[in-house]
Protein backbone atom coordinates (compact mmCIF):
# COMPACT_ATOMS: atom_id res chain seq x y z
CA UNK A 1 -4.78 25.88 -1.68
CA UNK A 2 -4.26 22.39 -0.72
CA UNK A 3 -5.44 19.28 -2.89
CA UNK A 4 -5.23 16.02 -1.68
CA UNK A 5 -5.64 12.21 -3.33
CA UNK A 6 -6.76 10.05 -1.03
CA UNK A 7 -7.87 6.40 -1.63
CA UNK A 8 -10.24 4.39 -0.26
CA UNK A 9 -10.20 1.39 -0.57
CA UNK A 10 -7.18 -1.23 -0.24
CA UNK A 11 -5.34 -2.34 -2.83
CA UNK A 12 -4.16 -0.61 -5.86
CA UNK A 13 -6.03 2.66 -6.89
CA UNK A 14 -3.56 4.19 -9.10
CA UNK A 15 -2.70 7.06 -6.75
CA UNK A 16 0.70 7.19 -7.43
CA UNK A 17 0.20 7.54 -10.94
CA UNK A 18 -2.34 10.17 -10.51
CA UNK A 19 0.25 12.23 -7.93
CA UNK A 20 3.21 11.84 -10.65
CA UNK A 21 0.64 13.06 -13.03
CA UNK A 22 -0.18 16.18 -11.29
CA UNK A 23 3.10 16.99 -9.21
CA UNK A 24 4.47 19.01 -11.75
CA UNK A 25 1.49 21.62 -11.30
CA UNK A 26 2.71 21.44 -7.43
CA UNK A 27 5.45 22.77 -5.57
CA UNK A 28 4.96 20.05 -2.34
CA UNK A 29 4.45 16.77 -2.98
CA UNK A 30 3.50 14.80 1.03
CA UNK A 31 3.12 11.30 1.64
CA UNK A 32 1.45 11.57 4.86
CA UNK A 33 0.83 8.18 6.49
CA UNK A 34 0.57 4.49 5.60
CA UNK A 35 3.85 1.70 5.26
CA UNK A 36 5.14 0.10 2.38
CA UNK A 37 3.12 -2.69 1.87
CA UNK A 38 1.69 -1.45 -1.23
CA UNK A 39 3.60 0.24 -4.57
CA UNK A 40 3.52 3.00 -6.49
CA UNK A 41 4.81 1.84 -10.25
CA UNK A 42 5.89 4.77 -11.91
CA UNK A 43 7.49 4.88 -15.86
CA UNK A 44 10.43 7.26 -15.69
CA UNK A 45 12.78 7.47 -18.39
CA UNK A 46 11.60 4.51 -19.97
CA UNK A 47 12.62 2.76 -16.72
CA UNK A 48 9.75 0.74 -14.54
CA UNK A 49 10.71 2.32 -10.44
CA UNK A 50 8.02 0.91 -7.87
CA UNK A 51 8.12 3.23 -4.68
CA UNK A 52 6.83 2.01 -1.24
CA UNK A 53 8.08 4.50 0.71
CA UNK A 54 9.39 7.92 -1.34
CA UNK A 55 6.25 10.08 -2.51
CA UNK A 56 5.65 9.70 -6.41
CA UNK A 57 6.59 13.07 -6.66
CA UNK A 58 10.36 12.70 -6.29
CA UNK A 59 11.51 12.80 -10.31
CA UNK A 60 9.90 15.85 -10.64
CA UNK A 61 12.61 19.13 -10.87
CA UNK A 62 11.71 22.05 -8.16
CA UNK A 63 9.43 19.71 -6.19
CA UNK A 64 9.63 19.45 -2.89
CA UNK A 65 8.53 15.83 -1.42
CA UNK A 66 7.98 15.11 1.97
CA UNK A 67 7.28 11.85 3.90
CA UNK A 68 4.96 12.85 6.82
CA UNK A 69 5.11 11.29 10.42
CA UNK A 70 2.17 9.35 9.55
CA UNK A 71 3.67 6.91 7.62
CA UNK A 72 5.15 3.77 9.03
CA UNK A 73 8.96 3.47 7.41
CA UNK A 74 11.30 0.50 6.86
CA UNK A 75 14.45 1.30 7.07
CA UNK A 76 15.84 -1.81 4.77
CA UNK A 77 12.82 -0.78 2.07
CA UNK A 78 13.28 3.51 2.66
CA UNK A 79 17.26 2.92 1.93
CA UNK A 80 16.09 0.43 -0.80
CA UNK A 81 13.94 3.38 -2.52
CA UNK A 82 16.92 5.87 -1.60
CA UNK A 83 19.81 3.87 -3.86
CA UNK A 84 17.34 3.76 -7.03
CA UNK A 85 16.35 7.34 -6.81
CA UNK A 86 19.86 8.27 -6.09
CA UNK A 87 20.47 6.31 -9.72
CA UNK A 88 18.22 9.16 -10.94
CA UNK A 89 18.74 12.57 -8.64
CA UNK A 90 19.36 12.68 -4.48
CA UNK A 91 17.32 11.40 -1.70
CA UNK A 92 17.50 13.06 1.82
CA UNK A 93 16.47 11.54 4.92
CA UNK A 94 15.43 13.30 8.38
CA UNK A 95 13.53 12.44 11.31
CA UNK A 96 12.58 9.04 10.58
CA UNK A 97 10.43 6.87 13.07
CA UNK A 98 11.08 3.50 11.80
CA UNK A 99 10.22 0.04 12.15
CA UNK A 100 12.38 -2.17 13.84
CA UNK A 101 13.32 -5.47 12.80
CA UNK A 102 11.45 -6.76 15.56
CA UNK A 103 8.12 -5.25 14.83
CA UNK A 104 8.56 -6.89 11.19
CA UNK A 105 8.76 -10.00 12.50
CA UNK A 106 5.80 -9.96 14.99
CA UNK A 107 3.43 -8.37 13.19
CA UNK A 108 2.21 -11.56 11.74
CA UNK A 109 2.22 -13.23 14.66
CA UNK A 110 0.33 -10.60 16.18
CA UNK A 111 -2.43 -10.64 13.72
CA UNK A 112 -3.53 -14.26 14.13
């Protein structure tokens, strides 16, 4: 069976609260497209850790999390994520498409 939580509107919806809530019943936790323009604040030993990137499931033992080719990565913000999680457990990284410092610095100008 396959559950999903999916928001709809923009902004914060409290997803990634609601995934940390439930990832322990889980064994797969997926991000599975977006880019890390908004956060996920999460409490985790006492300690506020705002993920952009990583899948709210990550501090959860004997889950697997896994960040789909839908989403849209920063590198600078992924390895960001990657040294505070590492502060807690691990964080491995394969088969990234990510943005390139170039597309960060168009896509403003592009939206005008």
């Amino acid at each position: 069976m396959v559950d999903v939580i999916l928001g709809l509107q923009w902004g914060d919806e409290g997803k990634g609260k609601i995934v940390d809530y439930f990832a322990p019943n889980y064994d797969i936790i997926a991000r599975f497209q977006g880019g890390p323009n908004a956060g996920h604040t999460l409490y985790v030993d006492d300690k506020k850790v705002v993920l952009h990137q990583i899948p709210s499931g990550i501090f959860h033992q004997n889950t697997i999390n896994i960040i789909g080719n839908g989403v849209v990565l920063d590198p600078v913000t992924l390895k960001r994520e990657c040294e505070t999680v590492e502060a807690f457990m691990y964080c491995v990284i394969k088969d990234l498409s990510p943005i390139s410092p170039t597309r960060k610095a168009l896509r403003p100008v592009l939206s005008i």
